[in-house]
Protein backbone atom coordinates (compact mmCIF):
# COMPACT_ATOMS: atom_id res chain seq x y z
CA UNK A 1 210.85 41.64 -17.96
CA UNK A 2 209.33 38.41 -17.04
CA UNK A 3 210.30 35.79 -19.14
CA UNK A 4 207.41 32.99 -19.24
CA UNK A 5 208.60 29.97 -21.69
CA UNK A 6 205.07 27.84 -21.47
CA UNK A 7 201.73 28.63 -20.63
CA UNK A 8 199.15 25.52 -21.12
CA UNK A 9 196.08 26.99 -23.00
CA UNK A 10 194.97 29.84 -21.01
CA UNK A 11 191.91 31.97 -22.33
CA UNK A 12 190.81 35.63 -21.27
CA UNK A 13 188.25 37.63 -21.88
CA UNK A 14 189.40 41.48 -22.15
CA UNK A 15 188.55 44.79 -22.31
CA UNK A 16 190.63 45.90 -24.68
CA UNK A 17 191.82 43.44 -27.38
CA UNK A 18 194.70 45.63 -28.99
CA UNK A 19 195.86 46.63 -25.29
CA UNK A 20 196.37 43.31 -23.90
CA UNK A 21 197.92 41.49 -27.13
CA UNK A 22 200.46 44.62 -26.63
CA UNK A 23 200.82 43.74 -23.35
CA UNK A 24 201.14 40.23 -23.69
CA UNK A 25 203.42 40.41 -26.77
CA UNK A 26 205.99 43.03 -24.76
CA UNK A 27 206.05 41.39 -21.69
CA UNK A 28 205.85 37.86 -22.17
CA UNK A 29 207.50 37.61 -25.45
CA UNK A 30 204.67 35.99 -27.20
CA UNK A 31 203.25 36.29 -30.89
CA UNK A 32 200.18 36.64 -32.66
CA UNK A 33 199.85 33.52 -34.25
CA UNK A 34 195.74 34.32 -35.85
CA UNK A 35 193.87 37.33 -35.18
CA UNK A 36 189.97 37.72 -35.73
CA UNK A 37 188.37 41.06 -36.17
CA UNK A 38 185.28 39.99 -36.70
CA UNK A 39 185.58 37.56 -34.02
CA UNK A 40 187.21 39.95 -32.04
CA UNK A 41 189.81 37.35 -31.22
CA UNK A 42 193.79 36.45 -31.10
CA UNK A 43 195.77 33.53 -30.53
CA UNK A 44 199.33 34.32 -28.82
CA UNK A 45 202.18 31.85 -28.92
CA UNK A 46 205.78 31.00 -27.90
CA UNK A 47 206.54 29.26 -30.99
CA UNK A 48 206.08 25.69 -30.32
CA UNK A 49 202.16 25.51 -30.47
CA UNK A 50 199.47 26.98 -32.63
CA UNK A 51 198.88 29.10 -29.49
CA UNK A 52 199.44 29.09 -25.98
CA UNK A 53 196.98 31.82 -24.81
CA UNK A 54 193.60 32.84 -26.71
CA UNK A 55 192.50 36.63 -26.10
CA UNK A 56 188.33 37.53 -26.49
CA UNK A 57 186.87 41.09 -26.77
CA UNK A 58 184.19 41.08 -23.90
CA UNK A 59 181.20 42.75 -25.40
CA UNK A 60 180.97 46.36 -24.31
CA UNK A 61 177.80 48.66 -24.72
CA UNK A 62 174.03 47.87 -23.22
CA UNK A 63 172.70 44.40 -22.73
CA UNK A 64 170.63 43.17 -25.74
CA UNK A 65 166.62 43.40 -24.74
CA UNK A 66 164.54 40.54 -23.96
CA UNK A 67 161.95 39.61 -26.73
């Protein structure tokens, strides 16, 4: 297991929100410190900052049309 300590406010866009905060939470050690639904957001941390990494649902489905 890798065993990251600090991470310096690193955001992602994702595919999969509840994949990659269990992903991130198992392997890095880090905890949800906020979560959005209707943002579609989370904020992961080590402990020592409100968060170290912010995680974004991309938007999935078709494009919005032009008006």
């Amino acid at each position: 297991m890798i065993r990251a300590n600090r991470l310096h406010h690193v955001v992602l866009n994702v595919s999969d929100l509840d994949a990659s905060i269990d992903f991130y939470t198992k392997v890095l050690g880090l905890t949800v410190a906020v979560r959005s639904e209707e943002r579609g957001s989370a904020f992961l941390s080590f402990g020592d900052e409100h968060h170290d990494l912010a995680l974004f649902q991309r938007a999935t489905g078709p494009a919005p049309e032009d008006s």
